[in-house]
N, C-alpha and C. Protein backbone atom coordinates (compact mmCIF):
# COMPACT_ATOMS: atom_id res chain seq x y z
N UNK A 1 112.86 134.78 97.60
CA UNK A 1 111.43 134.92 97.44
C UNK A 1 110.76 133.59 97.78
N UNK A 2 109.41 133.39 98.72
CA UNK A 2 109.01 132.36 99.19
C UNK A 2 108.00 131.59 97.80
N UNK A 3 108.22 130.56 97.93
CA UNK A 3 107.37 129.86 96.74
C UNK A 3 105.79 130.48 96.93
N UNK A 4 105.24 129.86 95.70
CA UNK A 4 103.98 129.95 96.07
C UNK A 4 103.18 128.52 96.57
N UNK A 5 102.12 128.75 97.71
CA UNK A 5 101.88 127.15 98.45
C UNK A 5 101.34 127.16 96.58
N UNK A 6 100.93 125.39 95.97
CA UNK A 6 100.00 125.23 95.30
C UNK A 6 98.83 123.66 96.54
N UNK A 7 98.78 123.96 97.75
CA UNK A 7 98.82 122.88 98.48
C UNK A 7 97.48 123.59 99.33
N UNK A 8 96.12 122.34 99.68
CA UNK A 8 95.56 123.02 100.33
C UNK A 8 95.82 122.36 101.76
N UNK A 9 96.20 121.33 102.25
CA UNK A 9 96.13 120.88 103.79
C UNK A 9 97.29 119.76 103.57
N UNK A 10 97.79 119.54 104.68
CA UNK A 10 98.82 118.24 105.21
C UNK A 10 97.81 117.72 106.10
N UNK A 11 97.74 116.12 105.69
CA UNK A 11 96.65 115.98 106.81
C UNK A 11 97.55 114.18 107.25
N UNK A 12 97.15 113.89 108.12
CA UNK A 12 97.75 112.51 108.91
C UNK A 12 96.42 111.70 108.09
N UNK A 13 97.56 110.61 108.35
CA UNK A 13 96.36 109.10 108.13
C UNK A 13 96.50 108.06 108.94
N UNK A 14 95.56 107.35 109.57
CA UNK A 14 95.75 106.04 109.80
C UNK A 14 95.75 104.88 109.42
N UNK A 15 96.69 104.22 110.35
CA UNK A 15 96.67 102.75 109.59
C UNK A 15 95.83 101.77 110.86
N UNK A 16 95.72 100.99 110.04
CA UNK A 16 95.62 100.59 108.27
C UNK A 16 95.07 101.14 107.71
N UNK A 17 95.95 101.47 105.82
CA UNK A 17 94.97 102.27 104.99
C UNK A 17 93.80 102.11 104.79
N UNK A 18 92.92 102.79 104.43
CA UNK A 18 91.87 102.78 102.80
C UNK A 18 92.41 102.18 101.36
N UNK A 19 91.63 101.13 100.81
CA UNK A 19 92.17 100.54 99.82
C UNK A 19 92.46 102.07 98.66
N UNK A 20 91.43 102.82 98.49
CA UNK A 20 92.00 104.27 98.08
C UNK A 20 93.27 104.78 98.33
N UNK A 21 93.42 104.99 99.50
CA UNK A 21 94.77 105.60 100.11
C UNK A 21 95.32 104.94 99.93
N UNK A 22 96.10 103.62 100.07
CA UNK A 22 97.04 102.65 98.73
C UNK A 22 97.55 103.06 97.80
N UNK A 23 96.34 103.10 97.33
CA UNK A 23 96.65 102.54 95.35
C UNK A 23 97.13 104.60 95.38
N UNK A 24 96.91 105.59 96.38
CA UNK A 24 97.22 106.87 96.35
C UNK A 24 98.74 106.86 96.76
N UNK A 25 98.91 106.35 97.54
CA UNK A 25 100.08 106.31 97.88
C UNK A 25 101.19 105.61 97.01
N UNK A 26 100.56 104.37 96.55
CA UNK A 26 101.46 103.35 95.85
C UNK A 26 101.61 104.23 94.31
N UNK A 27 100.65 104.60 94.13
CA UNK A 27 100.93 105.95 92.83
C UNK A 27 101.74 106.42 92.97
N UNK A 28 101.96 107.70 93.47
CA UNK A 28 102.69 108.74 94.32
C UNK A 28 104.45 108.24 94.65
N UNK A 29 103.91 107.35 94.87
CA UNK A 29 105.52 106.24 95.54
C UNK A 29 106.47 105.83 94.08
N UNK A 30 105.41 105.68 93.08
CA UNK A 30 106.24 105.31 91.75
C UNK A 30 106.81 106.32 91.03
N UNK A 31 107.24 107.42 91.48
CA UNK A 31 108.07 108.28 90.76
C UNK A 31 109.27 108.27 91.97
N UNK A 32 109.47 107.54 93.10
CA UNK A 32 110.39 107.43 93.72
C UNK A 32 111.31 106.26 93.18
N UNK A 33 111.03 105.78 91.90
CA UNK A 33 111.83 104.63 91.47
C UNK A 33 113.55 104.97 91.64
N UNK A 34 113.70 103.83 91.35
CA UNK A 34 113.81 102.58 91.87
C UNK A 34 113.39 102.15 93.33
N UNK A 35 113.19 102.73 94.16
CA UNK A 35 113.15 102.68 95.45
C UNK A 35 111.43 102.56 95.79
N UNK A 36 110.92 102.54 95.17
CA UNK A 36 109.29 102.39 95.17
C UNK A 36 108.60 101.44 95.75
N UNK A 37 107.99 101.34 96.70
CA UNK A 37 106.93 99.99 97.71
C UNK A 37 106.00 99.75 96.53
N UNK A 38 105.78 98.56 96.69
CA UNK A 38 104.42 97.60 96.18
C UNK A 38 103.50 98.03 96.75
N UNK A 39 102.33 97.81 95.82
CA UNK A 39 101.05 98.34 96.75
C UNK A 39 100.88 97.38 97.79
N UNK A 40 101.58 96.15 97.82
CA UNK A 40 101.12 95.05 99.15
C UNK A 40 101.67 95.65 100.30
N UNK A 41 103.01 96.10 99.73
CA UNK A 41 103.79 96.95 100.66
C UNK A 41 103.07 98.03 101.55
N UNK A 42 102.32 98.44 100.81
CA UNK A 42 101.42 99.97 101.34
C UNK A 42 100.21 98.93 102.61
N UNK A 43 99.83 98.42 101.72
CA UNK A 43 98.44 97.85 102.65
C UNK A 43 98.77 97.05 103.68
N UNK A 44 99.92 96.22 104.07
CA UNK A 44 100.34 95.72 105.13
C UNK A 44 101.22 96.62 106.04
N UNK A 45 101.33 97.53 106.04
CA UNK A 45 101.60 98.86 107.07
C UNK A 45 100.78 99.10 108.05
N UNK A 46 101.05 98.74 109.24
CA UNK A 46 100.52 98.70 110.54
C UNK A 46 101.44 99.20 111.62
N UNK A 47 101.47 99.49 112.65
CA UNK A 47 101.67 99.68 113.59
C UNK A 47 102.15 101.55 113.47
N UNK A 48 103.04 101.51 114.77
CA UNK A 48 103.62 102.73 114.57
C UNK A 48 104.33 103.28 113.85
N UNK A 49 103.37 104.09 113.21
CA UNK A 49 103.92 104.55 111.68
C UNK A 49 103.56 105.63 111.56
N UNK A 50 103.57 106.60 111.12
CA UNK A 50 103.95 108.67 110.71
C UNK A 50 103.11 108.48 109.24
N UNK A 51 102.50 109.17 108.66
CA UNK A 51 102.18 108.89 107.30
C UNK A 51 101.31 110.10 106.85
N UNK A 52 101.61 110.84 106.34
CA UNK A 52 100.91 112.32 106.10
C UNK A 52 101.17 112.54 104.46
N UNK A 53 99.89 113.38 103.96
CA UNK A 53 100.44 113.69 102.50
C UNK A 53 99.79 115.43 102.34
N UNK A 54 100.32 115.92 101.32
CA UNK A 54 99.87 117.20 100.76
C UNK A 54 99.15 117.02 99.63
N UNK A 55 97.50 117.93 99.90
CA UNK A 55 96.48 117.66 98.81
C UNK A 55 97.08 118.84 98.18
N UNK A 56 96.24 118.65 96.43
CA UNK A 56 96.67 119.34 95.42
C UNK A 56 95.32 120.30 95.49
N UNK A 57 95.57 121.59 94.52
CA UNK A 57 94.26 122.50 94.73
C UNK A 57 93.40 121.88 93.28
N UNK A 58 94.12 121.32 92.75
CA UNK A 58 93.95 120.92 91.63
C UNK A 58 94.15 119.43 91.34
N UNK A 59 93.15 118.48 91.57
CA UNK A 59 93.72 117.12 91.75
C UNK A 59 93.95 117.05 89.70
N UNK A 60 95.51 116.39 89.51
CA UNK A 60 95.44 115.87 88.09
C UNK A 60 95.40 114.15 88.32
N UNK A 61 96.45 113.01 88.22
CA UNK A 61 96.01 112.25 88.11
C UNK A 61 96.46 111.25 89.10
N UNK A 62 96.94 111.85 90.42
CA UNK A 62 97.11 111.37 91.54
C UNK A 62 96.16 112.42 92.72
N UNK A 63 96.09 111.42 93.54
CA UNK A 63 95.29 112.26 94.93
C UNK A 63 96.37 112.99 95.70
N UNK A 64 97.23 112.89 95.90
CA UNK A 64 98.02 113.78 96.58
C UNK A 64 99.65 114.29 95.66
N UNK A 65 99.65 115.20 96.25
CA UNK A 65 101.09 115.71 95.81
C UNK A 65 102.27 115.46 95.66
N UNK A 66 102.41 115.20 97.32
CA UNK A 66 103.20 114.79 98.41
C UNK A 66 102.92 113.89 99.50
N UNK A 67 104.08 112.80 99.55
CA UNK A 67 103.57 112.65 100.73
C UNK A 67 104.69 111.65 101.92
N UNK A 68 104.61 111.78 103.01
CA UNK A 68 105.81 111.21 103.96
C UNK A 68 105.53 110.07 104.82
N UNK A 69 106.65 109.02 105.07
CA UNK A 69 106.18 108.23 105.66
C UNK A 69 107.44 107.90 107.06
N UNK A 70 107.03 108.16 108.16
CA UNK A 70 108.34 107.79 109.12
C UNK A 70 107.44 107.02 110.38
N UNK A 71 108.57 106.79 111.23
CA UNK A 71 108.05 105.96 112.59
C UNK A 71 107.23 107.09 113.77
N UNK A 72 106.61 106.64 114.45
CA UNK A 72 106.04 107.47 115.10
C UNK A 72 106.75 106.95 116.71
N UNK A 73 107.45 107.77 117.05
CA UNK A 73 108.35 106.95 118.08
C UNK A 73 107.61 107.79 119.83
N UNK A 74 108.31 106.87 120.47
CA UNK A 74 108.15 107.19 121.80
C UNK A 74 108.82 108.21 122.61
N UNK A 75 108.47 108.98 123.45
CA UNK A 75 109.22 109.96 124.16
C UNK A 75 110.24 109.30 124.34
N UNK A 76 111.66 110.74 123.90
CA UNK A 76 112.61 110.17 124.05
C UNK A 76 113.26 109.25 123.00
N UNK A 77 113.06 108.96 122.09
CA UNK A 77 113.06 108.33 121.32
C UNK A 77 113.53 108.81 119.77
N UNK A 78 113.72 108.00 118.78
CA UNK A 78 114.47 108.45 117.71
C UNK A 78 113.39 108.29 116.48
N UNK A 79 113.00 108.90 115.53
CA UNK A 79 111.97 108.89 114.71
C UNK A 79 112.69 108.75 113.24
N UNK A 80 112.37 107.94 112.36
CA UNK A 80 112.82 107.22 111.39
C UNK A 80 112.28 107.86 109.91
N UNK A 81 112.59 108.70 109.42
CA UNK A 81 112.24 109.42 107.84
C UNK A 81 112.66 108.10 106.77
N UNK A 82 111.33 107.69 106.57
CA UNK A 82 111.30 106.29 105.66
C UNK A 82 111.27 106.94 104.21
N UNK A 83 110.41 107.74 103.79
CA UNK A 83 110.41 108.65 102.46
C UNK A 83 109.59 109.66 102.61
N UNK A 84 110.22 110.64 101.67
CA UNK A 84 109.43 111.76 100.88
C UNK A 84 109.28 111.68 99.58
N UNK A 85 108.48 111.88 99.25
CA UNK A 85 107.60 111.25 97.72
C UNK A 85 106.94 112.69 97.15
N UNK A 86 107.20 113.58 96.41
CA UNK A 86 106.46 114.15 95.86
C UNK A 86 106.44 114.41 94.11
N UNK A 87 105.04 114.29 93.89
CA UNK A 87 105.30 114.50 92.49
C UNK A 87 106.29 115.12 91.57
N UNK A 88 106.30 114.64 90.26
CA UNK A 88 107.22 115.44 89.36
C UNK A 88 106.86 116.74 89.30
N UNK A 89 105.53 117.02 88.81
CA UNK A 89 105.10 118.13 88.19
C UNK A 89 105.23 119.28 89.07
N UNK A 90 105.27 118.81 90.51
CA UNK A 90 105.20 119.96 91.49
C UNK A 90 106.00 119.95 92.44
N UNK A 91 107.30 119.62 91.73
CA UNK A 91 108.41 119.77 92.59
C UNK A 91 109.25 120.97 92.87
N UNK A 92 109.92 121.51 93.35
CA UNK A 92 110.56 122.79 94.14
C UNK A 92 109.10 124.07 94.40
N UNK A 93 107.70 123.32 94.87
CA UNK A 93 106.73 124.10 95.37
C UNK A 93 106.72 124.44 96.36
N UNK A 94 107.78 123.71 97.22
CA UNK A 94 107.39 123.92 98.74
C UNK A 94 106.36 122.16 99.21
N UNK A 95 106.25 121.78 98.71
CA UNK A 95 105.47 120.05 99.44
C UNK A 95 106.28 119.31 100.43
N UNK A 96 107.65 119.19 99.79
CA UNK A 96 108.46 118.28 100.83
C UNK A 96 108.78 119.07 101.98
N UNK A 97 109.05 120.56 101.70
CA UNK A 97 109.73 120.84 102.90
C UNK A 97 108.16 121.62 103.82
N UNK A 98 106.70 121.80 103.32
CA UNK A 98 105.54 121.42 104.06
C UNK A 98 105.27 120.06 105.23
N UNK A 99 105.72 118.68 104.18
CA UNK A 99 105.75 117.70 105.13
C UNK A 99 106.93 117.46 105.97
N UNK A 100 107.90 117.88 105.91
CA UNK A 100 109.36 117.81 106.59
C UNK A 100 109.11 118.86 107.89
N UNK A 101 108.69 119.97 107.72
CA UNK A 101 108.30 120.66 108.68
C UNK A 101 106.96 120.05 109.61
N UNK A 102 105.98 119.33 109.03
CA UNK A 102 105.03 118.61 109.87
C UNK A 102 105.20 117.23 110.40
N UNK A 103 106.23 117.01 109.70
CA UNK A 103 106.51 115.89 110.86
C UNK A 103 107.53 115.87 112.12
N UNK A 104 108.95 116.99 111.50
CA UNK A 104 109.23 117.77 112.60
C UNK A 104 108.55 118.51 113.98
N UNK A 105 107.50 118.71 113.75
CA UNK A 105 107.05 119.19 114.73
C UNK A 105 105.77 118.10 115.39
N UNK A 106 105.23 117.10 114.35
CA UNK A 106 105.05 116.16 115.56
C UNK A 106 105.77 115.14 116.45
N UNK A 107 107.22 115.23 115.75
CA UNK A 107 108.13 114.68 116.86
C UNK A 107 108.40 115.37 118.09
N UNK A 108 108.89 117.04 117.54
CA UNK A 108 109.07 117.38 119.03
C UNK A 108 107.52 117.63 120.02
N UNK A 109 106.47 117.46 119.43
CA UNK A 109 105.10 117.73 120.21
C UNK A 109 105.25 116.15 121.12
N UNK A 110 106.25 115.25 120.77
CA UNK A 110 105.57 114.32 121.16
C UNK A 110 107.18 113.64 122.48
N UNK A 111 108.24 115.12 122.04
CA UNK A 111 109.16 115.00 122.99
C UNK A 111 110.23 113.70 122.28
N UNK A 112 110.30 113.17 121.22
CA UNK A 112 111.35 112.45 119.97
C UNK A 112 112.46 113.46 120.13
N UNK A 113 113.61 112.54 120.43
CA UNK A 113 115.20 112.92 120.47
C UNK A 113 115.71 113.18 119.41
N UNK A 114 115.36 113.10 118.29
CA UNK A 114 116.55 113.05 117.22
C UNK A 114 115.32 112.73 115.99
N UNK A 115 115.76 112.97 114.68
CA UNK A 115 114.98 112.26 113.44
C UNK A 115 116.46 111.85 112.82
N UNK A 116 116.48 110.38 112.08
CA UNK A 116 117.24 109.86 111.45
C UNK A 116 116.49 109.52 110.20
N UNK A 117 117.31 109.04 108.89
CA UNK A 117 116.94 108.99 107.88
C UNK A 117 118.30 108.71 106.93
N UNK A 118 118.09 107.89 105.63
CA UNK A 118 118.73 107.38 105.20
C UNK A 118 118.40 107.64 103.49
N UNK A 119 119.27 108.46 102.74
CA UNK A 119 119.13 108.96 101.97
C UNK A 119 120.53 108.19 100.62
N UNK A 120 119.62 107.90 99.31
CA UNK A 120 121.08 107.65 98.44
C UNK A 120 122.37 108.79 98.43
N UNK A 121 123.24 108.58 98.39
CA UNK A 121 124.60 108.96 98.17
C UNK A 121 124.61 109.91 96.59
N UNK A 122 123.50 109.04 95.51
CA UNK A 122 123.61 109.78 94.28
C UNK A 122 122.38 110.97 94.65
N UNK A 123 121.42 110.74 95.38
CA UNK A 123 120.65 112.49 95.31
C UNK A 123 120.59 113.04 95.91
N UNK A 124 121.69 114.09 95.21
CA UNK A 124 121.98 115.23 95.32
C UNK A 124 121.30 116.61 95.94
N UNK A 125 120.19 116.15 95.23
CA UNK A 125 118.72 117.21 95.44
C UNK A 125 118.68 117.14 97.10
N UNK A 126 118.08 115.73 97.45
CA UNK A 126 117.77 115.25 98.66
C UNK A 126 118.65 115.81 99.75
N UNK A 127 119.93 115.58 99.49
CA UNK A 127 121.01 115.58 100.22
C UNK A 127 120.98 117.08 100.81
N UNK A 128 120.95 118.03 99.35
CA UNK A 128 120.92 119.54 99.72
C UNK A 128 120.16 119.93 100.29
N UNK A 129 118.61 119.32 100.52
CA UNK A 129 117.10 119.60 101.13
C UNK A 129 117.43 119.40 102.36
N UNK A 130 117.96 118.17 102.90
CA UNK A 130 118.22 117.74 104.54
C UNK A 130 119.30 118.41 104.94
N UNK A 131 120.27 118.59 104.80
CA UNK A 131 121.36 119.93 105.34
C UNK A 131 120.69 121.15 105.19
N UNK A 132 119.80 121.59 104.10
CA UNK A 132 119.30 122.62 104.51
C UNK A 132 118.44 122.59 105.85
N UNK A 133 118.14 121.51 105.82
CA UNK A 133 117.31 121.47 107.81
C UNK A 133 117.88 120.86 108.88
N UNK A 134 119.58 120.98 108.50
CA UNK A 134 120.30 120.70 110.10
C UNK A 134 120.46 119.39 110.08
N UNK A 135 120.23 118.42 109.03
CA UNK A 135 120.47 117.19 109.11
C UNK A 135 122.49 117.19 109.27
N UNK A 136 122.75 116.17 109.69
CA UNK A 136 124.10 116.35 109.87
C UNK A 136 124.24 114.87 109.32
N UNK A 137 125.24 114.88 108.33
CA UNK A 137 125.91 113.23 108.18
C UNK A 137 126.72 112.41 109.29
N UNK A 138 125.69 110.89 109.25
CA UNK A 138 126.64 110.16 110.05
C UNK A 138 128.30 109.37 109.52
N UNK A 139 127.07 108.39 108.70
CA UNK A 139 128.16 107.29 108.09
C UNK A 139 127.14 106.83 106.56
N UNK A 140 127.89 106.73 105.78
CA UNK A 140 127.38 105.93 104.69
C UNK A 140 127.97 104.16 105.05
N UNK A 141 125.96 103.76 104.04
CA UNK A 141 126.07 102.67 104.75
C UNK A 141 126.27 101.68 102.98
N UNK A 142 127.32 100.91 103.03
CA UNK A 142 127.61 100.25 101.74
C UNK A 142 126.62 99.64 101.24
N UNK A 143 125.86 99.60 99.63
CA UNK A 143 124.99 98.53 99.28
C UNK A 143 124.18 98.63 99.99
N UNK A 144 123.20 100.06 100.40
CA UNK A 144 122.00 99.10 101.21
C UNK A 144 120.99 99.32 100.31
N UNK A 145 120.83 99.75 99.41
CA UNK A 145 119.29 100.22 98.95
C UNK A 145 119.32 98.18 97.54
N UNK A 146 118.56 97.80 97.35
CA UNK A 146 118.23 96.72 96.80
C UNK A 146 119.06 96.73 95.31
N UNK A 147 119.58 97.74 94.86
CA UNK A 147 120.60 97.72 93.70
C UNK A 147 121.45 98.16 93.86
N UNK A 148 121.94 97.78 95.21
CA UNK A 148 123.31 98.00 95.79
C UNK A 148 123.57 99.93 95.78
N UNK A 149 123.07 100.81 95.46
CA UNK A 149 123.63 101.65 95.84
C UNK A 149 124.12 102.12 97.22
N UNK A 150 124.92 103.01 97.57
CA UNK A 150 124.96 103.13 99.19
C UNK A 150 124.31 103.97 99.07
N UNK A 151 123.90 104.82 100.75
CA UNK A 151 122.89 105.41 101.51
C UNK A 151 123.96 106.25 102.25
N UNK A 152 123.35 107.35 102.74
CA UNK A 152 124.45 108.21 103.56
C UNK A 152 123.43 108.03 104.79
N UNK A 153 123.47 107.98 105.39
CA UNK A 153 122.82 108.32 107.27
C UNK A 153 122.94 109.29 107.64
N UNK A 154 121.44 110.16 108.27
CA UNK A 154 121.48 111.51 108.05
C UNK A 154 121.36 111.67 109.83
N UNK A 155 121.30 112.71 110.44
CA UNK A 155 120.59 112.63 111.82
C UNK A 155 120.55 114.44 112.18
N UNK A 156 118.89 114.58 113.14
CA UNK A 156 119.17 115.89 113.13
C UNK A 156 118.24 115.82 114.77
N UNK A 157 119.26 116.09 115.24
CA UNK A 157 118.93 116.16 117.22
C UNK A 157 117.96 117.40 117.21
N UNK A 158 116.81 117.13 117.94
CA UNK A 158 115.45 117.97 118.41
C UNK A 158 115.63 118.25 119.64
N UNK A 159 116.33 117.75 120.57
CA UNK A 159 116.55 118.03 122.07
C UNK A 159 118.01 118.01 122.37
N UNK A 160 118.14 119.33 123.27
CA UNK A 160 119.29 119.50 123.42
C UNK A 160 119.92 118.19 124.82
């Protein structure tokens, strides 16, 4: 049975943020702990960068739901899944795999070889979400996340 959306739009942003869109994002980002950006982190984000979130129909005490951040790469090219971030409260709604599907498809709109991404080894959740979309394991990479956990390396080819 398909969830129900609770989501009204996925919409893109540019950078550089809105001091709003920050402190929205840098919110949003803190239930990704340990792994969580600084808000300096958020506001010095420039260049080619992917960055989309899912509004709530119901804002509670963040502006968005969900939301993703990857590279915006060049034809031909390999596109980088930096995070998916979605709230506690509205998790298994359908948000991540809303933005996973929209950024999928602005890679292949834009002719991107492959999406890679680098996921902990301990979640589980995560792990099961990206094989559910064809992600294929490369290599786990020892100690990379900042408290030493390892990372598995994910990759899922868009062009044959």
């Amino acid at each position: 049975m398909p969830h129900k959306s609770n989501f009204l739009d996925i919409r893109q942003y540019c950078l550089p943020l809105k001091h709003t869109e920050v402190m929205a994002f840098c919110q949003l980002d803190q239930f990704l702990s340990p792994h969580a950006w600084s808000e300096q982190d958020w506001q010095v984000l420039q260049g080619n960068y992917f960055l989309c979130a899912a509004s709530k129909e119901e804002p509670e005490d963040s502006l968005f739901a969900g939301g993703l951040l990857g590279t915006h790469p060049l034809r031909g090219d390999v596109g980088h899944l930096l995070k998916i971030v979605v709230h506690p409260n509205l998790r298994r709604r359908g948000a991540a795999t809303l933005l996973l599907q929209f950024y999928l498809n602005h890679l292949r709109s834009i002719g991107a070889r492959s999406l890679y991404l680098e996921v902990a080894v301990s979640n589980l959740d995560a792990l099961k979400f990206y094989r559910k979309y064809g992600l294929k394991d490369l290599c786990v990479k020892k100690r990379f996340y900042q408290n030493g956990e390892d990372a598995l390396s994910m990759e899922l080819l868009l062009i044959s």
